[in-house]
Protein backbone atom coordinates (compact mmCIF):
# COMPACT_ATOMS: atom_id res chain seq x y z
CA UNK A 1 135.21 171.07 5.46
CA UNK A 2 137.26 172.96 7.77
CA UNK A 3 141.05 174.56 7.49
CA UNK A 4 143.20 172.54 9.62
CA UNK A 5 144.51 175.19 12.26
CA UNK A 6 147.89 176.56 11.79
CA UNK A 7 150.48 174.91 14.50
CA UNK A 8 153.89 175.39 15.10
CA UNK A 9 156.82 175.40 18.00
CA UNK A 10 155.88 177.49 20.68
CA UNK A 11 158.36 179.84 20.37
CA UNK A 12 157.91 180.35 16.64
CA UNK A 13 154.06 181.04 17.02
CA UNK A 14 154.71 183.49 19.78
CA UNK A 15 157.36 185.37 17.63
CA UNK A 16 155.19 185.67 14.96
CA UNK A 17 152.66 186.84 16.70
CA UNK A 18 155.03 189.68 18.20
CA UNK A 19 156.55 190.90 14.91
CA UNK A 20 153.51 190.66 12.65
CA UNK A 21 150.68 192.02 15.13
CA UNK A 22 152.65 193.65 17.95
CA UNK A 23 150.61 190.67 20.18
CA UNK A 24 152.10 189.67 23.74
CA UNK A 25 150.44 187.29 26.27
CA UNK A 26 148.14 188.67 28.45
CA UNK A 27 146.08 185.47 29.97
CA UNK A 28 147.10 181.52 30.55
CA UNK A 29 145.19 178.95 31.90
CA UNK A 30 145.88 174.88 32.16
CA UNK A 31 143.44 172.61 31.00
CA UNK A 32 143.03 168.72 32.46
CA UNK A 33 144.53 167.48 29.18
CA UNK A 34 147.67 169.37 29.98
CA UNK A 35 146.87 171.63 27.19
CA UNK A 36 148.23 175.34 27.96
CA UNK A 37 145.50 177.80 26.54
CA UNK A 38 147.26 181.41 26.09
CA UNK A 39 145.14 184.68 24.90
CA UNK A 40 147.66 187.01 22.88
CA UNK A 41 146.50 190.66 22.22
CA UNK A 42 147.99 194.04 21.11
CA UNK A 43 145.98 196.74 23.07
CA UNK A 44 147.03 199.49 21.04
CA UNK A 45 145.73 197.96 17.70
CA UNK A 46 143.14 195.69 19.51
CA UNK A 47 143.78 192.48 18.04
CA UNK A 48 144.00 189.01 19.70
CA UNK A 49 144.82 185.72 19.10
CA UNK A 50 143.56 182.27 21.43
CA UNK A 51 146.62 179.54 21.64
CA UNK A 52 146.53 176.29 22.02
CA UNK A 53 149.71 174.30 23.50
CA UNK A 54 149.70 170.51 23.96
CA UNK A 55 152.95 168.84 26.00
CA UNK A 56 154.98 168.30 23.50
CA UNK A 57 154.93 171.61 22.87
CA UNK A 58 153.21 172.41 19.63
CA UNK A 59 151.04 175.38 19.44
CA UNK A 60 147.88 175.74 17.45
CA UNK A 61 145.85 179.18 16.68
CA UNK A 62 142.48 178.44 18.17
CA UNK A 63 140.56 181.95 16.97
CA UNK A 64 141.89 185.45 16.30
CA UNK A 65 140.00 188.60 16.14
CA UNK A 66 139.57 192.68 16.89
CA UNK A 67 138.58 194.80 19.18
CA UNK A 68 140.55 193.45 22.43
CA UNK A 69 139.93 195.16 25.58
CA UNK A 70 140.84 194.33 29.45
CA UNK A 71 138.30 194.55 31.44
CA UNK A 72 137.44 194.73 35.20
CA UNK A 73 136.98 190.73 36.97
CA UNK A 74 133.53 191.12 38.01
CA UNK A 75 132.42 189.41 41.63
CA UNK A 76 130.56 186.08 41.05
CA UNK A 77 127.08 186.33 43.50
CA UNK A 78 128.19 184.30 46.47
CA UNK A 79 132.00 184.62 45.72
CA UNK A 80 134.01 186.21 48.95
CA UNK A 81 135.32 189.48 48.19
């Protein structure tokens, strides 16, 4: 059986996230549900952490790992420049 995934007020996961791993946002995106996916990472330790927000404003840890690194977009084939 899985862990239920740790959730909290927004601003409580994001603070934690900050004093215990040094993490700050770095990525965002807004899914059809309203959800507000964030990616938190600390480039100088290189761990991250994948956020979950749904509108009422509850924030769930989605995954978390090492080795964080920002890379280059690459072109899509058939994408403008």
């Amino acid at each position: 059986m899985a862990e239920p995934r740790p959730c909290a007020p927004h601003d409580t996961i994001a603070g934690a996230l900050s004093d215990q791993y040094g993490e700050s946002a770095h990525a965002m995106g807004l899914a059809e549900d309203s959800t507000v996916m964030e990616l938190y990472a600390a480039p100088q330790t290189g761990t991250w952490t994948l956020t979950v927000t749904m509108p009422n404003g509850v924030t769930c840890l989605v995954a978390t790992g090492k080795n964080f690194e920002t890379i280059q977009p690459t072109q899509v084939k058939g994408d403008p420049a």
